[in-house]
PDB file of N, CA and C in Angstrom:
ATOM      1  N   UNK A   1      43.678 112.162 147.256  1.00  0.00           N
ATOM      2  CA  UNK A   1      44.984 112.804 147.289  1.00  0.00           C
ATOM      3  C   UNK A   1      45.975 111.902 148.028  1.00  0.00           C
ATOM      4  N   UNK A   2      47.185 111.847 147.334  1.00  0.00           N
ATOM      5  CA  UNK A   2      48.264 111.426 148.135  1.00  0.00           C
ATOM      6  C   UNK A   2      48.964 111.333 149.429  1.00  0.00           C
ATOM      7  N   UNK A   3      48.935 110.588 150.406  1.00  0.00           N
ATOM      8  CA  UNK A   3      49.824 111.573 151.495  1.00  0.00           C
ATOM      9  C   UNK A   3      51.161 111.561 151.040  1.00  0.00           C
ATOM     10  N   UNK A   4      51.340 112.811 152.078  1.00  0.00           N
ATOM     11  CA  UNK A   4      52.875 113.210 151.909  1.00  0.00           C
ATOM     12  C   UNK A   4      53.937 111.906 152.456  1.00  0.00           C
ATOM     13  N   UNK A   5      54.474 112.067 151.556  1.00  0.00           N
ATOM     14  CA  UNK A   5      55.983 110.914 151.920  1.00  0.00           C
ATOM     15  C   UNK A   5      56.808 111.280 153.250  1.00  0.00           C
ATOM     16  N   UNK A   6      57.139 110.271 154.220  1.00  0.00           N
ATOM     17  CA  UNK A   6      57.675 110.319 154.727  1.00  0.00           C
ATOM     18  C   UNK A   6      59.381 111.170 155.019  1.00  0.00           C
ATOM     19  N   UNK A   7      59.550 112.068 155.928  1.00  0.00           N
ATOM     20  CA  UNK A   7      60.862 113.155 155.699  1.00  0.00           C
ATOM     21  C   UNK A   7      61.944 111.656 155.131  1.00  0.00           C
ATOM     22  N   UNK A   8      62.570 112.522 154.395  1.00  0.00           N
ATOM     23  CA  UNK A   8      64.066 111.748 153.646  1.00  0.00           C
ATOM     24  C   UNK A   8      63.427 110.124 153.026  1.00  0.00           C
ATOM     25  N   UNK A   9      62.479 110.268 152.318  1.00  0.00           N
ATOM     26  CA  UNK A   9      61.522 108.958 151.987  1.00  0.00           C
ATOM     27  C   UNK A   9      61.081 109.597 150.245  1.00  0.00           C
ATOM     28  N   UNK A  10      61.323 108.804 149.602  1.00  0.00           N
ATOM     29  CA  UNK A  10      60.278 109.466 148.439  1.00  0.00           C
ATOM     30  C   UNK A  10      59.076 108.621 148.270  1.00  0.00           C
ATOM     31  N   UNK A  11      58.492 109.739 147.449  1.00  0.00           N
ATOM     32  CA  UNK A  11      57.333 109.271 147.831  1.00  0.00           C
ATOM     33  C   UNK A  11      56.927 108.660 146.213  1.00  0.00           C
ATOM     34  N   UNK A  12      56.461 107.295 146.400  1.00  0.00           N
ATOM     35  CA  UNK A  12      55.777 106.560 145.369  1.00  0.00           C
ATOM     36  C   UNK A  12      54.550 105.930 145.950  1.00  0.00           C
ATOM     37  N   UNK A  13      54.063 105.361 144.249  1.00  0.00           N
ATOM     38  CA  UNK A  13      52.737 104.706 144.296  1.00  0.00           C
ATOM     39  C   UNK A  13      53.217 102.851 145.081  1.00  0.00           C
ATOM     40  N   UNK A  14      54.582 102.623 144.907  1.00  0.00           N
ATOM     41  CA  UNK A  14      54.744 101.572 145.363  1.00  0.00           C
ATOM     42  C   UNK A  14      56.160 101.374 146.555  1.00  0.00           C
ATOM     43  N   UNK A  15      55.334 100.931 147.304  1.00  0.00           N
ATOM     44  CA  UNK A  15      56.524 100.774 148.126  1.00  0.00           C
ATOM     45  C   UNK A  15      56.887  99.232 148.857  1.00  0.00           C
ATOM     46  N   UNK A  16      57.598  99.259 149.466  1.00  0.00           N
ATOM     47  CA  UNK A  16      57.991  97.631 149.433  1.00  0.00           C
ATOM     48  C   UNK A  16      58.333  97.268 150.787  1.00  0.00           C
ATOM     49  N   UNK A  17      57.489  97.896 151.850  1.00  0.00           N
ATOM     50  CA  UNK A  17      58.081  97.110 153.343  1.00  0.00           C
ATOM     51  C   UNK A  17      58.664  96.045 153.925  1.00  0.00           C
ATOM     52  N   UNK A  18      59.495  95.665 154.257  1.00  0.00           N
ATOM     53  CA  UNK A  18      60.575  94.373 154.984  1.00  0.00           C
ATOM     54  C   UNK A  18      61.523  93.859 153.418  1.00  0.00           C
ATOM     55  N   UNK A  19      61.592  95.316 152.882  1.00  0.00           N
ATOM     56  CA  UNK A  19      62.743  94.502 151.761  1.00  0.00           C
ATOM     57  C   UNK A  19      63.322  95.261 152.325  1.00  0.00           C
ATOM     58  N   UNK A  20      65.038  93.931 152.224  1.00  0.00           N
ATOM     59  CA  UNK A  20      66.371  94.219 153.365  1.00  0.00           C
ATOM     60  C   UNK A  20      67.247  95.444 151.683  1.00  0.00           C
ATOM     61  N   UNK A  21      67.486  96.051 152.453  1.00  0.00           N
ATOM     62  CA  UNK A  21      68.554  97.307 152.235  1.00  0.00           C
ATOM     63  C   UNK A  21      69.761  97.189 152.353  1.00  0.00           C
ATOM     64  N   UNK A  22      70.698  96.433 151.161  1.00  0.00           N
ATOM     65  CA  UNK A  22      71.844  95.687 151.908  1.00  0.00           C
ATOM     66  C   UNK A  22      72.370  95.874 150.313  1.00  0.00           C
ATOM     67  N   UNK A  23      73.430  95.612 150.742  1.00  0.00           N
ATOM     68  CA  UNK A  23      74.551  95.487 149.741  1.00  0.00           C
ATOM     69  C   UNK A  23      74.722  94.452 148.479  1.00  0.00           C
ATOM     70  N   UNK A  24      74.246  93.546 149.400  1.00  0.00           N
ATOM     71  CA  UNK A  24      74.061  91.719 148.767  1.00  0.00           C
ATOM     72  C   UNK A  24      72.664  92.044 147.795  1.00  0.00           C
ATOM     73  N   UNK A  25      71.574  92.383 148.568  1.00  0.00           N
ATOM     74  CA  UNK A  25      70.433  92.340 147.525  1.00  0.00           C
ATOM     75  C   UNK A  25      70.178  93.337 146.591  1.00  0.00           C
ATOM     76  N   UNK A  26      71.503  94.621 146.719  1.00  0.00           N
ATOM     77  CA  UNK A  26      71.175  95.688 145.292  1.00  0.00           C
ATOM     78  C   UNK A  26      72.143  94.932 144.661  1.00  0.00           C
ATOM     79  N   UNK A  27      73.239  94.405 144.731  1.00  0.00           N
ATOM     80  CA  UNK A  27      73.845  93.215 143.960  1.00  0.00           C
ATOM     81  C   UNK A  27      73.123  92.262 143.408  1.00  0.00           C
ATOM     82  N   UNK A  28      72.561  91.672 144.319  1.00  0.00           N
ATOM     83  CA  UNK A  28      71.638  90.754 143.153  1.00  0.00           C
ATOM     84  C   UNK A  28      70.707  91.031 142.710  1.00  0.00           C
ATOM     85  N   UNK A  29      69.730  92.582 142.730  1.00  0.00           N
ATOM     86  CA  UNK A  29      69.003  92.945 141.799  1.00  0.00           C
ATOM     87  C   UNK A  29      69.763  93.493 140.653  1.00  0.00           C
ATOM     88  N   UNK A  30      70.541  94.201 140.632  1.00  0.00           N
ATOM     89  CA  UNK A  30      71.303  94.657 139.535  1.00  0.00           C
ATOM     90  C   UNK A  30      71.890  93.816 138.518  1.00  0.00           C
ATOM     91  N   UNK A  31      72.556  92.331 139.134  1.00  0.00           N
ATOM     92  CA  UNK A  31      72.477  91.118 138.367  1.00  0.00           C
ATOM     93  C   UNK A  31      71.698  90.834 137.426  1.00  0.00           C
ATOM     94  N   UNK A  32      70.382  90.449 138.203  1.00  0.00           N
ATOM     95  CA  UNK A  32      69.178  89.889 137.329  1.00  0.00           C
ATOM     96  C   UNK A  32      68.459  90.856 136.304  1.00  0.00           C
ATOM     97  N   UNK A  33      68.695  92.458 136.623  1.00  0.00           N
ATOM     98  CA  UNK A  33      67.966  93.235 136.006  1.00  0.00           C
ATOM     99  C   UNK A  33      68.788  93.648 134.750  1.00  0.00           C
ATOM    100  N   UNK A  34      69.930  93.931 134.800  1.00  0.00           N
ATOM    101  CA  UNK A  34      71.405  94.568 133.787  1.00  0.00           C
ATOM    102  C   UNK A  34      72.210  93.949 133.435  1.00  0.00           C
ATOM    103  N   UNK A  35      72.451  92.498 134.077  1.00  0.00           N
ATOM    104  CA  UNK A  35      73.451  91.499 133.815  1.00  0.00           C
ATOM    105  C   UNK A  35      74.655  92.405 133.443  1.00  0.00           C
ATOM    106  N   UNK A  36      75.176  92.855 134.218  1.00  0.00           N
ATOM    107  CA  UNK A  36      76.658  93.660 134.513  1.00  0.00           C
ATOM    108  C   UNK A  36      77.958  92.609 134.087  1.00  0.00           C
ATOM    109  N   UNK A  37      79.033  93.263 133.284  1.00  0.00           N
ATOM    110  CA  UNK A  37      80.466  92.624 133.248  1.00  0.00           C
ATOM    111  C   UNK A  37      81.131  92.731 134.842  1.00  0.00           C
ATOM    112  N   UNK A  38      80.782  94.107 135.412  1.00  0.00           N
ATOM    113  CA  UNK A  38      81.785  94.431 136.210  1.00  0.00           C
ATOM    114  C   UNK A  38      81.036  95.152 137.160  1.00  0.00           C
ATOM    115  N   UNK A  39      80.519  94.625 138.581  1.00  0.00           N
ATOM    116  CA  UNK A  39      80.112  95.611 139.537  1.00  0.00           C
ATOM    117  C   UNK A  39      80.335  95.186 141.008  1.00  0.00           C
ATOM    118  N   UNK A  40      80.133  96.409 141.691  1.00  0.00           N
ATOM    119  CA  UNK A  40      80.369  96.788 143.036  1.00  0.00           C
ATOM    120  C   UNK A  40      79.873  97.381 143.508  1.00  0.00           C
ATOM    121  N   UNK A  41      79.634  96.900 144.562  1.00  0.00           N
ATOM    122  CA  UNK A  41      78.293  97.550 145.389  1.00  0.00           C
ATOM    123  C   UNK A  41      78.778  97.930 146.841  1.00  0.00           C
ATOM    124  N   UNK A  42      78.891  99.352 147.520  1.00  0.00           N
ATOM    125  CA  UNK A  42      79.428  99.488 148.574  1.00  0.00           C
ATOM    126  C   UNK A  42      78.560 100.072 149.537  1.00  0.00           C
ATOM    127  N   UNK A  43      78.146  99.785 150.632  1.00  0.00           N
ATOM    128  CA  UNK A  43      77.351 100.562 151.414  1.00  0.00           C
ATOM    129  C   UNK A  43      78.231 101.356 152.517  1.00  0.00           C
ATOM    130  N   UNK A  44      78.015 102.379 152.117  1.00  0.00           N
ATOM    131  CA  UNK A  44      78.888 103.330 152.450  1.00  0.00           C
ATOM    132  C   UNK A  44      77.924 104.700 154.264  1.00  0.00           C
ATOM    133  N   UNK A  45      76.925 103.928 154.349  1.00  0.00           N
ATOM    134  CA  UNK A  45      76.027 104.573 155.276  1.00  0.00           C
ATOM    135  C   UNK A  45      76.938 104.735 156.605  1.00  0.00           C
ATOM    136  N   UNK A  46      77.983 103.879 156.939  1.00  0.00           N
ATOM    137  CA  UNK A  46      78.805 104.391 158.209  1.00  0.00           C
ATOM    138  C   UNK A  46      79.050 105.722 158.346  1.00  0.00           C
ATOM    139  N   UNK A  47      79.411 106.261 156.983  1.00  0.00           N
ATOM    140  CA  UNK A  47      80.332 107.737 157.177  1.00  0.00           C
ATOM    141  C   UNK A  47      79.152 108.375 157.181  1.00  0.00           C
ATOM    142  N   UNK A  48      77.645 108.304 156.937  1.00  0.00           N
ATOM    143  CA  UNK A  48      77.073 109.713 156.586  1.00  0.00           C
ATOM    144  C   UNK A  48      76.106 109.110 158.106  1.00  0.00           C
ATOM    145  N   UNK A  49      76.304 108.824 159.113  1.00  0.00           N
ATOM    146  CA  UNK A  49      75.797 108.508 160.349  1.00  0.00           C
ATOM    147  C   UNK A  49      75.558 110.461 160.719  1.00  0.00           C
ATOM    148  N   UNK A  50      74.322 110.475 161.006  1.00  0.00           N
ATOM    149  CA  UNK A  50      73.911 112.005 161.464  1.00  0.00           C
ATOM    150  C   UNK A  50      73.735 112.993 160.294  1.00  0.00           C
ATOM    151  N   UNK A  51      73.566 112.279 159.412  1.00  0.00           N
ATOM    152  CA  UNK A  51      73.406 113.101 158.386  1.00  0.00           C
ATOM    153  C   UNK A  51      71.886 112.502 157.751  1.00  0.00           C
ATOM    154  N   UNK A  52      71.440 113.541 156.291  1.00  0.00           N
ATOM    155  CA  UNK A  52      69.736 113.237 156.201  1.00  0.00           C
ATOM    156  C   UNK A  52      69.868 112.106 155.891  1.00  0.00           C
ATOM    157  N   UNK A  53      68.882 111.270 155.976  1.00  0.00           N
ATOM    158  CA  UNK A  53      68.480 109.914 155.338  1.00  0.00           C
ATOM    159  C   UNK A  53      69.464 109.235 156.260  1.00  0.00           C
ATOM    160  N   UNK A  54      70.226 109.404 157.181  1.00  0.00           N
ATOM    161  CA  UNK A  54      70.941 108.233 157.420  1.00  0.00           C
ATOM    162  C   UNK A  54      69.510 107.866 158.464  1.00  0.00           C
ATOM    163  N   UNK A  55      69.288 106.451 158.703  1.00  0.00           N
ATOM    164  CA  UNK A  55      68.634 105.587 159.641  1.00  0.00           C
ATOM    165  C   UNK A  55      69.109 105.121 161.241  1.00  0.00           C
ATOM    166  N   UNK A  56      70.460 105.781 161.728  1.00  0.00           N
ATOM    167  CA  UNK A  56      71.452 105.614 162.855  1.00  0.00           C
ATOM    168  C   UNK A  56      71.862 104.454 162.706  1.00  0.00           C
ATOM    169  N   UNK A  57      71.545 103.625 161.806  1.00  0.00           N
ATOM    170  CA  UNK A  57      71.949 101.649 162.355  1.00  0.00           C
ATOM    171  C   UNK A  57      73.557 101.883 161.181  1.00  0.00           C
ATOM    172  N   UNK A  58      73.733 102.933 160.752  1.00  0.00           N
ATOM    173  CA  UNK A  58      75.094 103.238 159.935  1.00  0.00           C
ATOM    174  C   UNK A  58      74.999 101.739 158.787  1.00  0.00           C
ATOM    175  N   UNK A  59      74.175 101.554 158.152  1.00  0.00           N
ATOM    176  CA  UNK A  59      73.815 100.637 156.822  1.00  0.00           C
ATOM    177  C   UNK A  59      72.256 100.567 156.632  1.00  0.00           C
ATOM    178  N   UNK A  60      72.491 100.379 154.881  1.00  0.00           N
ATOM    179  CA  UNK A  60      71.241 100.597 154.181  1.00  0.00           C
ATOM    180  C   UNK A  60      70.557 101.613 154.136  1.00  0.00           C
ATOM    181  N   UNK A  61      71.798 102.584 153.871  1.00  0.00           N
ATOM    182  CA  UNK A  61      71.207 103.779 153.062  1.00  0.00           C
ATOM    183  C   UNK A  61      71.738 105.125 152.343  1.00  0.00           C
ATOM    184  N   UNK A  62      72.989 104.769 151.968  1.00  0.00           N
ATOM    185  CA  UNK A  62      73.818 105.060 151.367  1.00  0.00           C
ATOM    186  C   UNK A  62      74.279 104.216 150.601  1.00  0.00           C
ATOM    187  N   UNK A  63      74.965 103.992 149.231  1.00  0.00           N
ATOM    188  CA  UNK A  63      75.196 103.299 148.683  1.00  0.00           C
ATOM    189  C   UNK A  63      76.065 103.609 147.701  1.00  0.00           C
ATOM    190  N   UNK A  64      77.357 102.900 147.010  1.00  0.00           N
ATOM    191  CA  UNK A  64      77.997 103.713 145.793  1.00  0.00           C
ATOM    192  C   UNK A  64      77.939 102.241 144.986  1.00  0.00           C
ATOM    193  N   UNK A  65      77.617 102.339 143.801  1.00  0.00           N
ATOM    194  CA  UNK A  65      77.715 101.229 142.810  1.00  0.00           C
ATOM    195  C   UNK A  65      78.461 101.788 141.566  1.00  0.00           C
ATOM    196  N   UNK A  66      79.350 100.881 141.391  1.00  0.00           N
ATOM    197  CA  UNK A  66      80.643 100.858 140.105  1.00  0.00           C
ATOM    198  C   UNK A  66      79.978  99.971 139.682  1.00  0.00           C
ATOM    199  N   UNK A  67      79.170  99.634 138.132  1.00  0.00           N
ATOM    200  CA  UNK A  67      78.937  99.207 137.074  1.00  0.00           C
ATOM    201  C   UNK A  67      79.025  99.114 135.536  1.00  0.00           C
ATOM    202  N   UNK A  68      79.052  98.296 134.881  1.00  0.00           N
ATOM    203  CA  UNK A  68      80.185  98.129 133.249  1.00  0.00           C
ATOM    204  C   UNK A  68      78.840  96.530 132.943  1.00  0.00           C
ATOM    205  N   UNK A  69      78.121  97.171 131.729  1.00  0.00           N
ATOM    206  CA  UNK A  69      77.086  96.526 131.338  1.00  0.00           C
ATOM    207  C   UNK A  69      77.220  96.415 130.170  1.00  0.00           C
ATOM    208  N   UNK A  70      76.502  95.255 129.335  1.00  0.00           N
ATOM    209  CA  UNK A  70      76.199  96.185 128.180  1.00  0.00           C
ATOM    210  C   UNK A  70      74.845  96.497 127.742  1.00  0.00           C
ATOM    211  N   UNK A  71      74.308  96.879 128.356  1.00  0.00           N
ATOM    212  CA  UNK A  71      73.098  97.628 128.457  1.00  0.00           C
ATOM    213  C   UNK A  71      73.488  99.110 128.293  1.00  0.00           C
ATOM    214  N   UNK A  72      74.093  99.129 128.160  1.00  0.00           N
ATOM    215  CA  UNK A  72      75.052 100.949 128.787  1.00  0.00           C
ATOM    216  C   UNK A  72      75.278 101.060 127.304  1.00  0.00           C
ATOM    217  N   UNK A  73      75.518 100.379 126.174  1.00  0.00           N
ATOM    218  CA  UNK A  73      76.230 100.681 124.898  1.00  0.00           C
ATOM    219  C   UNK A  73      75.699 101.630 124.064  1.00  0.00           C
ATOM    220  N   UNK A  74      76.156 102.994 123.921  1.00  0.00           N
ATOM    221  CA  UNK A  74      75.808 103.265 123.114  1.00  0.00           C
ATOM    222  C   UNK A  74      74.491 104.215 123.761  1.00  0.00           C
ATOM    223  N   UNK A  75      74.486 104.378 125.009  1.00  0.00           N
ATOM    224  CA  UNK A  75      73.594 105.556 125.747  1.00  0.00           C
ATOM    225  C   UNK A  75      74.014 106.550 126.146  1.00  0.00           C
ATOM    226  N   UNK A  76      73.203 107.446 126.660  1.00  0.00           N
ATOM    227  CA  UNK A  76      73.980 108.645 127.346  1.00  0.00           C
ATOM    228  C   UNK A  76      74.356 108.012 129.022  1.00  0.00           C
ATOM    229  N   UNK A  77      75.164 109.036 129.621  1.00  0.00           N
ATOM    230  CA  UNK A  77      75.471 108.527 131.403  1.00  0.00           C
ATOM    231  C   UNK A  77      74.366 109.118 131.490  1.00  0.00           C
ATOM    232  N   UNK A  78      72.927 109.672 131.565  1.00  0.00           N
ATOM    233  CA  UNK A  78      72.049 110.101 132.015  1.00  0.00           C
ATOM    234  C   UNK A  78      71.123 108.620 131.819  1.00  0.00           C
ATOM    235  N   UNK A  79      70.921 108.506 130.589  1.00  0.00           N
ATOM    236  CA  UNK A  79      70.353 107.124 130.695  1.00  0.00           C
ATOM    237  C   UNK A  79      70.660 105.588 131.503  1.00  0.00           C
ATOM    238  N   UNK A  80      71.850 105.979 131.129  1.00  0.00           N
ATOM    239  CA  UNK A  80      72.545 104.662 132.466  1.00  0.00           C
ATOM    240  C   UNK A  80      72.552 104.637 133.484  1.00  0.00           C
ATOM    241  N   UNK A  81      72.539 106.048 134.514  1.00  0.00           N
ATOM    242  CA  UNK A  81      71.773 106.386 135.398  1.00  0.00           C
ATOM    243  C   UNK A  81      70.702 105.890 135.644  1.00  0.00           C
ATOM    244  N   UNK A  82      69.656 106.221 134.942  1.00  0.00           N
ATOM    245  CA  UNK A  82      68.252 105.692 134.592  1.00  0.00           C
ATOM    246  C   UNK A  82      67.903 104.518 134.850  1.00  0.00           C
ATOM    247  N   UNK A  83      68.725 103.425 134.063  1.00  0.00           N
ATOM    248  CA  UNK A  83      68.600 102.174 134.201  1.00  0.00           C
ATOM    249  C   UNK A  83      68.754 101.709 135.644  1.00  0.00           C
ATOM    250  N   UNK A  84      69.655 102.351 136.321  1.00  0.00           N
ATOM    251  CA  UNK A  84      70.096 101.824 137.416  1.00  0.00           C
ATOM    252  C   UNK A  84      69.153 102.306 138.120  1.00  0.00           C
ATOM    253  N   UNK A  85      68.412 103.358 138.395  1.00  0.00           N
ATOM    254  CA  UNK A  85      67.948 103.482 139.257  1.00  0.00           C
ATOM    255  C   UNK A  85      66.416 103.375 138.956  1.00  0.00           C
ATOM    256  N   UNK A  86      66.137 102.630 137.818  1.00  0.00           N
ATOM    257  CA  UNK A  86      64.938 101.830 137.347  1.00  0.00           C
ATOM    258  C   UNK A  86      64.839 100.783 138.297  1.00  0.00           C
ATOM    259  N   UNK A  87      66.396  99.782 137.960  1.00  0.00           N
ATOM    260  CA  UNK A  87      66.255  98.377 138.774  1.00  0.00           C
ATOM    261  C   UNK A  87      65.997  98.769 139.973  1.00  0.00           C
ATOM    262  N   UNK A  88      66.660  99.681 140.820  1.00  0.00           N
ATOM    263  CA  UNK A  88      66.861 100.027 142.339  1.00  0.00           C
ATOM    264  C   UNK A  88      65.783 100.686 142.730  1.00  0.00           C
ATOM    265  N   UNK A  89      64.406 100.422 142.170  1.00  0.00           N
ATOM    266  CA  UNK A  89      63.700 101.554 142.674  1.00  0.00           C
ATOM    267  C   UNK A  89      62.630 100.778 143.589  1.00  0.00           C
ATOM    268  N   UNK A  90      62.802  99.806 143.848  1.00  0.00           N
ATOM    269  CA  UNK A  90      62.194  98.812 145.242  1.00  0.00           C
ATOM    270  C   UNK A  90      62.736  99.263 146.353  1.00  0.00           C
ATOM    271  N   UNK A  91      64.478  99.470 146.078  1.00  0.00           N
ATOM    272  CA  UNK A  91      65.024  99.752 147.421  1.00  0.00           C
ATOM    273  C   UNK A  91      65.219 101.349 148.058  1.00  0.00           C
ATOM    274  N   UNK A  92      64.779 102.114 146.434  1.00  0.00           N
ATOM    275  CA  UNK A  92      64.694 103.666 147.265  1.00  0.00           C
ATOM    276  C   UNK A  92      62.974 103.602 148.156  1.00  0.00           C
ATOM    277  N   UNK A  93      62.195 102.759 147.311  1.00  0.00           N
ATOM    278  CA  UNK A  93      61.045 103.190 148.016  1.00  0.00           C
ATOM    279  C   UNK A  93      60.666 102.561 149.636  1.00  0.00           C
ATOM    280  N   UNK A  94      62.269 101.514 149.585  1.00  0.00           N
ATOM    281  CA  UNK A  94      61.966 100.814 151.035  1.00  0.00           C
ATOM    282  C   UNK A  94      63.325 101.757 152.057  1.00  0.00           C
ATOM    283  N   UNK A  95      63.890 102.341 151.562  1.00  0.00           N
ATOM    284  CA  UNK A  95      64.867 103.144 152.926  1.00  0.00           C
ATOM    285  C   UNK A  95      66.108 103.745 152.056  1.00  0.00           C
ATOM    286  N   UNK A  96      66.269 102.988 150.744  1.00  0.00           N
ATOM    287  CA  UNK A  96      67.618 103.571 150.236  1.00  0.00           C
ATOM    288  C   UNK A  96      67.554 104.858 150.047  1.00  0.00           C
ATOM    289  N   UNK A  97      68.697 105.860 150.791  1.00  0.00           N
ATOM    290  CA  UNK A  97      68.456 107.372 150.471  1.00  0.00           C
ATOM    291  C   UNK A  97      69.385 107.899 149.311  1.00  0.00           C
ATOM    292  N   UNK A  98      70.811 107.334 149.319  1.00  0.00           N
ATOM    293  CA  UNK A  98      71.489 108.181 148.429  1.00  0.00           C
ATOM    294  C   UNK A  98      72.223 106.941 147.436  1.00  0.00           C
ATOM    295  N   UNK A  99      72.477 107.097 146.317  1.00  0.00           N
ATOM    296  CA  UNK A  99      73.301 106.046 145.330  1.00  0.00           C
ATOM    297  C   UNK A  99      74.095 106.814 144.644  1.00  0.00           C
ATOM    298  N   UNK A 100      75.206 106.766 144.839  1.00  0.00           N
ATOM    299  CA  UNK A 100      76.478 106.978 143.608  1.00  0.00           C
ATOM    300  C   UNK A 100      76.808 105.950 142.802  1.00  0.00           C
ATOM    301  N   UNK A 101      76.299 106.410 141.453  1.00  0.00           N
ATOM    302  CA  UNK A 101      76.647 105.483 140.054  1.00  0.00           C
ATOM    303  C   UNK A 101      77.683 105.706 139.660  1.00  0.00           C
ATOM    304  N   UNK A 102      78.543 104.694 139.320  1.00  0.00           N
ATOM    305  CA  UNK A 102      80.046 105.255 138.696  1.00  0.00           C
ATOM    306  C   UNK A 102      80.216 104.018 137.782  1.00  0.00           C
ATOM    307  N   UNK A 103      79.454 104.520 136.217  1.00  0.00           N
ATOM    308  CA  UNK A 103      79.479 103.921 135.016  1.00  0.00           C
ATOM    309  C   UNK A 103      81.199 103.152 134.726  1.00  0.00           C
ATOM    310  N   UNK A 104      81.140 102.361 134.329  1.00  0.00           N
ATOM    311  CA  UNK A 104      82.496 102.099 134.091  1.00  0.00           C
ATOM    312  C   UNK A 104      82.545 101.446 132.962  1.00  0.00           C
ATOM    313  N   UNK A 105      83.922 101.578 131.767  1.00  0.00           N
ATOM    314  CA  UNK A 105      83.872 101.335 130.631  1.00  0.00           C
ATOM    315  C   UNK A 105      83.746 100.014 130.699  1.00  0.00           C
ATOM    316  N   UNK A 106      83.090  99.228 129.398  1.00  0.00           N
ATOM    317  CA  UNK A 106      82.888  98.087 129.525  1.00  0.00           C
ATOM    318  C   UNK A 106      84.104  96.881 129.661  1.00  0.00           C
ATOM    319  N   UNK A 107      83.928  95.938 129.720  1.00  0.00           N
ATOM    320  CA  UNK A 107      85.365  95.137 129.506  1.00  0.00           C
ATOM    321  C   UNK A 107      85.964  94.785 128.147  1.00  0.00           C
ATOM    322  N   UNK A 108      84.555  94.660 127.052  1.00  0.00           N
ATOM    323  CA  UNK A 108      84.933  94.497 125.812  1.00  0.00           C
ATOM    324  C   UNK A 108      85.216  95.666 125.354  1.00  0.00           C
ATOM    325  N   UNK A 109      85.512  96.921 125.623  1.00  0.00           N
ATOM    326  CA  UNK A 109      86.047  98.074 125.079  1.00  0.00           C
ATOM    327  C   UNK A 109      84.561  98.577 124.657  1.00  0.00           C
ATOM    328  N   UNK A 110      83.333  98.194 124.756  1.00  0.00           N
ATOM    329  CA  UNK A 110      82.505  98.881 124.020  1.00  0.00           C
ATOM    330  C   UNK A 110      82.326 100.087 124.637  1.00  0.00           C
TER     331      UNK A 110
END
């Protein structure tokens, strides 16, 4: 049997200890994984300081990403969701608690 996951932790079969939780490296996973027209990556963990999942160090663990792919063409926003949090799923299982996706139309109009 499994143990239970750590409070504000999900719990997987894989997890990834001393991977950094940062802004720069869900940027450059999202790069290599979606090859994005258009993204932004904000770590936004200052404001939710005392709140669940925050870690007190106020970064790496909150997160809002604005992305415009074309991987996205022609899916639902549930699936594009998906994708994203396919690539990102090293960094939920190492501390990332919350991600706001905010799909954005592509640049070629697709």
């Amino acid at each position: 049997m499994k143990n239970p996951a750590p409070p504000n932790r999900p719990m997987s079969d894989t997890t990834a200890p001393g991977l950094a939780v940062t802004a720069q490296a869900i940027d450059a996973r999202l790069r290599e994984t979606l090859m994005p027209s258009t993204l932004e990556v904000i770590d936004e963990s200052a404001a939710h300081m005392g709140h669940a999942g925050s870690n007190g160090t106020g970064f790496g663990t909150h997160f809002r990403v604005r992305i415009a792919a074309p991987a996205f063409t022609g899916r639902t926003r549930v699936s594009n969701h998906r994708l994203v949090y396919d690539a990102l799923q090293p960094f939920l299982d190492a501390g990332l608690h919350a991600l706001a996706i905010e799909i954005l139309p592509s640049a070629t109009g697709a």
